[in-house]
N, C-alpha and C. Protein backbone atom coordinates (compact mmCIF):
# COMPACT_ATOMS: atom_id res chain seq x y z
N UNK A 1 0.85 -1.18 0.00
CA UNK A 1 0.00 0.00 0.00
C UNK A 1 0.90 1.24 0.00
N UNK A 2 0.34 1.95 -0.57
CA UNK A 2 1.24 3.39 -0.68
C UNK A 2 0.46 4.78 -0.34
N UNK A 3 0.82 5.28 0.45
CA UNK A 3 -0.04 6.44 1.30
C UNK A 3 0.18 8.01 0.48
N UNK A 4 -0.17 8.46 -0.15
CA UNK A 4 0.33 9.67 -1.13
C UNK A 4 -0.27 10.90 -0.34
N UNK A 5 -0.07 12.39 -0.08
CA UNK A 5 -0.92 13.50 0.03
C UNK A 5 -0.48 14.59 -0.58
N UNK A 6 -1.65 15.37 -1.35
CA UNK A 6 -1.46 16.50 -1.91
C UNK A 6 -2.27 17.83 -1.10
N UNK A 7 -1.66 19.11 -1.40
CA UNK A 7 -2.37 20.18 -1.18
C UNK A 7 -2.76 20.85 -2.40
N UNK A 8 -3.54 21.47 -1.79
CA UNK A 8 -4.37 22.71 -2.87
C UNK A 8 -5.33 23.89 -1.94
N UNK A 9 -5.80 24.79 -3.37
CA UNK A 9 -6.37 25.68 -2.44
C UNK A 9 -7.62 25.89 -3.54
N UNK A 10 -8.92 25.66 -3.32
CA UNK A 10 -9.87 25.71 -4.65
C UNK A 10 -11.34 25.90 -3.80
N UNK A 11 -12.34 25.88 -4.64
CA UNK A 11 -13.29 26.08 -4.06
C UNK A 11 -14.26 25.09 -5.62
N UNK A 12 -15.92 24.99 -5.27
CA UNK A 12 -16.45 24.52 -6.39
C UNK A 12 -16.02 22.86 -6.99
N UNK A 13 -16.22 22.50 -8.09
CA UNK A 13 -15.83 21.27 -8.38
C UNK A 13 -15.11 21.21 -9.57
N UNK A 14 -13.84 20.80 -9.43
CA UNK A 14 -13.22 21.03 -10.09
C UNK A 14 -12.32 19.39 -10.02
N UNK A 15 -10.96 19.25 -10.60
CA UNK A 15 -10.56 18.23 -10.89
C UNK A 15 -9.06 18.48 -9.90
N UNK A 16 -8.16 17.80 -9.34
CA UNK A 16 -7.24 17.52 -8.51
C UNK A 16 -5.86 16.61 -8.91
N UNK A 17 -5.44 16.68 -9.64
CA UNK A 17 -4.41 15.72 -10.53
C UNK A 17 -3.22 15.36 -9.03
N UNK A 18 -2.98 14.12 -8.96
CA UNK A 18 -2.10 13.98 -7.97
C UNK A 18 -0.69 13.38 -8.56
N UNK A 19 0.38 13.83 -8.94
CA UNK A 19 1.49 12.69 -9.89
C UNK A 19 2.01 11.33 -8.42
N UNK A 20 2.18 10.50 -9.15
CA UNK A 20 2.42 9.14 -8.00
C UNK A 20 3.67 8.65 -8.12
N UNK A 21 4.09 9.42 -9.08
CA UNK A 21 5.88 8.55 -9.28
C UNK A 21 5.68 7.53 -10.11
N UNK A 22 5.03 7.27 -10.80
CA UNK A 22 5.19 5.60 -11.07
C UNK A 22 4.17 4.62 -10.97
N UNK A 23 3.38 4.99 -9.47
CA UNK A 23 2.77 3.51 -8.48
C UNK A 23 1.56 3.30 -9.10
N UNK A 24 0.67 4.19 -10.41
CA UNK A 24 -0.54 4.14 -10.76
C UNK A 24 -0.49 4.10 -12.11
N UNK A 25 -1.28 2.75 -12.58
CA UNK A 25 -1.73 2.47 -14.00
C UNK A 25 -2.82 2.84 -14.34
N UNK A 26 -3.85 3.12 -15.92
CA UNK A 26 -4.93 3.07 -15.83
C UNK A 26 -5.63 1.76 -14.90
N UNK A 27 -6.83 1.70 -14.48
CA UNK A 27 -7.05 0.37 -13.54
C UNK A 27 -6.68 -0.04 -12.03
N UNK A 28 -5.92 0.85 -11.91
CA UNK A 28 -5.27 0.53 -10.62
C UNK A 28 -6.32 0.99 -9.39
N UNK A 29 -5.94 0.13 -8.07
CA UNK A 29 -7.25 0.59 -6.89
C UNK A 29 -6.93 1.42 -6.58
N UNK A 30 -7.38 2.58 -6.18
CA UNK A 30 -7.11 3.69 -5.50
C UNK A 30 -8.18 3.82 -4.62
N UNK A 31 -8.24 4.54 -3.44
CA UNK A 31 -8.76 5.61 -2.34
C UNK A 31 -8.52 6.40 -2.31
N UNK A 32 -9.27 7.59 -1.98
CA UNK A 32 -9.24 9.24 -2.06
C UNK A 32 -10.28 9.88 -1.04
N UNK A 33 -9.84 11.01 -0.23
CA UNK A 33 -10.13 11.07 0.80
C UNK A 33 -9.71 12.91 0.98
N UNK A 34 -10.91 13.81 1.37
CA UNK A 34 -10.53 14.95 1.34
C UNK A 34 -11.18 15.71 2.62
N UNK A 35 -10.14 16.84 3.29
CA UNK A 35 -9.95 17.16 3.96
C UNK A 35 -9.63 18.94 3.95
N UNK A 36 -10.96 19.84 4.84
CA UNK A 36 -10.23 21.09 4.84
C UNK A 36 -8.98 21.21 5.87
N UNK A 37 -8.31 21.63 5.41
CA UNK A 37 -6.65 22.06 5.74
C UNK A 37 -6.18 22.91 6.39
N UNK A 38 -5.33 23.42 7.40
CA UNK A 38 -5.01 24.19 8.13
C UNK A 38 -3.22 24.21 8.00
N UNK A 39 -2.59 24.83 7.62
CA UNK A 39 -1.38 24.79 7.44
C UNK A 39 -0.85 24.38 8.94
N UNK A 40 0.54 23.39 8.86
CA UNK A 40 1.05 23.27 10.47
C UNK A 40 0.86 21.51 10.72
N UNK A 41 0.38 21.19 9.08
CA UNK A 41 -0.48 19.52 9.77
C UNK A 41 -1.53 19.24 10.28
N UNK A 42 -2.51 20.10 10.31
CA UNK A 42 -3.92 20.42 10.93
C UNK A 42 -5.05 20.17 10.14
N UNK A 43 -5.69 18.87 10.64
CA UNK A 43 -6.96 18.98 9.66
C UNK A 43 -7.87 19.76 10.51
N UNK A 44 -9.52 20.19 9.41
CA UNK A 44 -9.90 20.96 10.15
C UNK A 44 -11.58 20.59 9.73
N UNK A 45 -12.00 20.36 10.61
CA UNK A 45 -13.65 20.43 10.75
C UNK A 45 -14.68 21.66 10.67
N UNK A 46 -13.96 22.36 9.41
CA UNK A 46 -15.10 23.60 9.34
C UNK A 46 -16.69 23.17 9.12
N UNK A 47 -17.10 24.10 8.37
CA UNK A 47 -18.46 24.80 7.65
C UNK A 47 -18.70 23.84 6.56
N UNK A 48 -17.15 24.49 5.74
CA UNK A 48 -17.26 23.30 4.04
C UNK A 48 -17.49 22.36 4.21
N UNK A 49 -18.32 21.72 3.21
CA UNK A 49 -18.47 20.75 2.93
C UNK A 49 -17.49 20.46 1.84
N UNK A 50 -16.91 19.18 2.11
CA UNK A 50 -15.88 18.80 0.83
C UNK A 50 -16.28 17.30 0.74
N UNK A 51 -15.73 17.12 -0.51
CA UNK A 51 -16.41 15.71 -1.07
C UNK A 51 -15.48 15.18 -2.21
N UNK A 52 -15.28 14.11 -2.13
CA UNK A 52 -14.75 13.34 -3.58
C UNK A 52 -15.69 12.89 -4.25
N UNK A 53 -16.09 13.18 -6.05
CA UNK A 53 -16.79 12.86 -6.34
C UNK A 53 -15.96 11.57 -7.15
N UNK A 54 -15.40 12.01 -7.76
CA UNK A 54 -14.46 10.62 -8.79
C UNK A 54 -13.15 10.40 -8.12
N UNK A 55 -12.42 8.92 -8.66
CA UNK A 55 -11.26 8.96 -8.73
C UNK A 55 -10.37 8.21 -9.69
N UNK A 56 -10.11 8.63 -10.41
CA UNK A 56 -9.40 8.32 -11.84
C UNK A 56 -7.83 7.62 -12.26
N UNK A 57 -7.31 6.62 -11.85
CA UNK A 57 -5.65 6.38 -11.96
C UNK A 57 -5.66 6.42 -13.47
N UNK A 58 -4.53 6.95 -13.61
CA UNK A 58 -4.12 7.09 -15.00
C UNK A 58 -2.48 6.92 -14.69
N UNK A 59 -1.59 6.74 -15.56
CA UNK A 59 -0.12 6.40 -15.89
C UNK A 59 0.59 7.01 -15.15
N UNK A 60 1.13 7.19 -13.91
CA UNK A 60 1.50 7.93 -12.70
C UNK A 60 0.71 9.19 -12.41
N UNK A 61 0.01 8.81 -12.24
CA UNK A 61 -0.83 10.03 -11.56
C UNK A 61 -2.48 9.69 -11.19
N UNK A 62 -3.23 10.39 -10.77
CA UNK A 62 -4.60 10.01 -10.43
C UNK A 62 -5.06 11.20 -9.93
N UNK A 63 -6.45 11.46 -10.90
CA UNK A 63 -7.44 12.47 -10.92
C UNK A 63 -8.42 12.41 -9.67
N UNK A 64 -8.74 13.66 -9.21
CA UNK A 64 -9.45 13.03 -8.10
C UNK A 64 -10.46 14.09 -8.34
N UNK A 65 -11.78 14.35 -8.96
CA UNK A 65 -12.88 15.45 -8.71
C UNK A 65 -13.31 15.13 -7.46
N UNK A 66 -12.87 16.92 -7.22
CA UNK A 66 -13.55 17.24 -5.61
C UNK A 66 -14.55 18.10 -6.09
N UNK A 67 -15.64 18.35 -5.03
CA UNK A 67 -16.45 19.18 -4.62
C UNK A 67 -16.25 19.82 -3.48
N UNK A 68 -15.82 20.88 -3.17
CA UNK A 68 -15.76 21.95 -1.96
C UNK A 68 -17.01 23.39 -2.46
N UNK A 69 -17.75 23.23 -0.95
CA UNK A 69 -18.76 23.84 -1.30
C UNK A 69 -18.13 24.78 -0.05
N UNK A 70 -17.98 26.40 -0.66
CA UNK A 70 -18.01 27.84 0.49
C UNK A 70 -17.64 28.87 -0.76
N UNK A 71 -17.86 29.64 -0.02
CA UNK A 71 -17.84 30.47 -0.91
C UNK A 71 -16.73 31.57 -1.81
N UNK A 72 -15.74 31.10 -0.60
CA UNK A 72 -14.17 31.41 -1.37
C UNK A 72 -12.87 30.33 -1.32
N UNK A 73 -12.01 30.46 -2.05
CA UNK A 73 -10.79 29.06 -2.08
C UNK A 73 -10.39 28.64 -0.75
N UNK A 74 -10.31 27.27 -0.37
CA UNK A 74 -10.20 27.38 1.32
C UNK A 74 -9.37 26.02 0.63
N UNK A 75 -8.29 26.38 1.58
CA UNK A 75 -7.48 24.99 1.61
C UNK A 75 -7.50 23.55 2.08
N UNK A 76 -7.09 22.80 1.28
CA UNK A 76 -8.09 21.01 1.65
C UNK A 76 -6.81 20.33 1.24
N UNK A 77 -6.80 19.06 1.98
CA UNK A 77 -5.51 18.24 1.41
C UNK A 77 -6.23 16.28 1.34
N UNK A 78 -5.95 16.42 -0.11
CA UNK A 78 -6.43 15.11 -0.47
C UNK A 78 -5.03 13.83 -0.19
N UNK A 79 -5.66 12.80 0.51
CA UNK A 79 -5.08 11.39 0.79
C UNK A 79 -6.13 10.25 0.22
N UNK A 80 -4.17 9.82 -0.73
CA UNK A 80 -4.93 8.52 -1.86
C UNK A 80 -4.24 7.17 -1.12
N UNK A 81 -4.82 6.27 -1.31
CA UNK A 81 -4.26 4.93 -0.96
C UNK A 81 -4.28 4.53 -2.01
N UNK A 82 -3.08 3.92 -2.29
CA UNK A 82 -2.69 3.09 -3.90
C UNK A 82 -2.55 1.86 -3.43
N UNK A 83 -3.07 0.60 -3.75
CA UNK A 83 -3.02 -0.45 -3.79
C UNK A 83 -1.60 -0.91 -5.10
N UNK A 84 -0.45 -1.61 -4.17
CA UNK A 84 0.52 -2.27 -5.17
C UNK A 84 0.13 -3.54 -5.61
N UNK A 85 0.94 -3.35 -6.57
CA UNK A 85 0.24 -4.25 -7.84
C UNK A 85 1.36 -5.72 -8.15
C-alpha cells in the first residue's frame, strides 16, 4: 500500500491531478479522501463541505474530482491509498 498527500487551495468542483511517481496504472485501486486544511499539519472540521466525487488512476498520476462547497478558495488536502500491484 502506498499512502500519497497532496495540497491545494480551490473552491467549487473542479478536478485535482495527484502525480504518483510511477505507483498508478490506468485500472489501478485507488482511495481518495478529502480534507479542509489548516497549514502546520492540521486537519480541520469547518463549515465546508468537501467531497470526492471521482477517482481516476491514470499512468502515474490520479485524478481526483472534488467538490468543496463555500464560498471562497479554502485549503483542503487530499489522501490517496494506492493499492501495489
Amino acid at each position: 500500500m502506498v499512502v500519497l498527500v497532496s495540497d491545494g487551495k480551490n473552491r467549487g468542483v473542479f478536478v485535482h491531478r495527484v502525480n504518483t511517481g510511477g505507483n498508478t496504472r490506468p485500472g489501478s485501486a485507488c482511495f481518495a479522501s478529502v480534507m479542509e486544511y489548516i497549514s502546520g499539519a492540521r486537519g480541520n472540521m469547518g463549515l465546508a463541505v468537501c467531497r470526492v466525487l471521482d477517482v481516476v488512476p491514470g499512468q502515474g498520476f490520479v485524478d481526483v474530482r472534488l467538490d468543496i462547497t463555500w464560498e471562497k478558495p479554502l485549503p483542503y488536502r487530499v489522501t490517496l491509498l494506492i493499492a501495489r500491484e
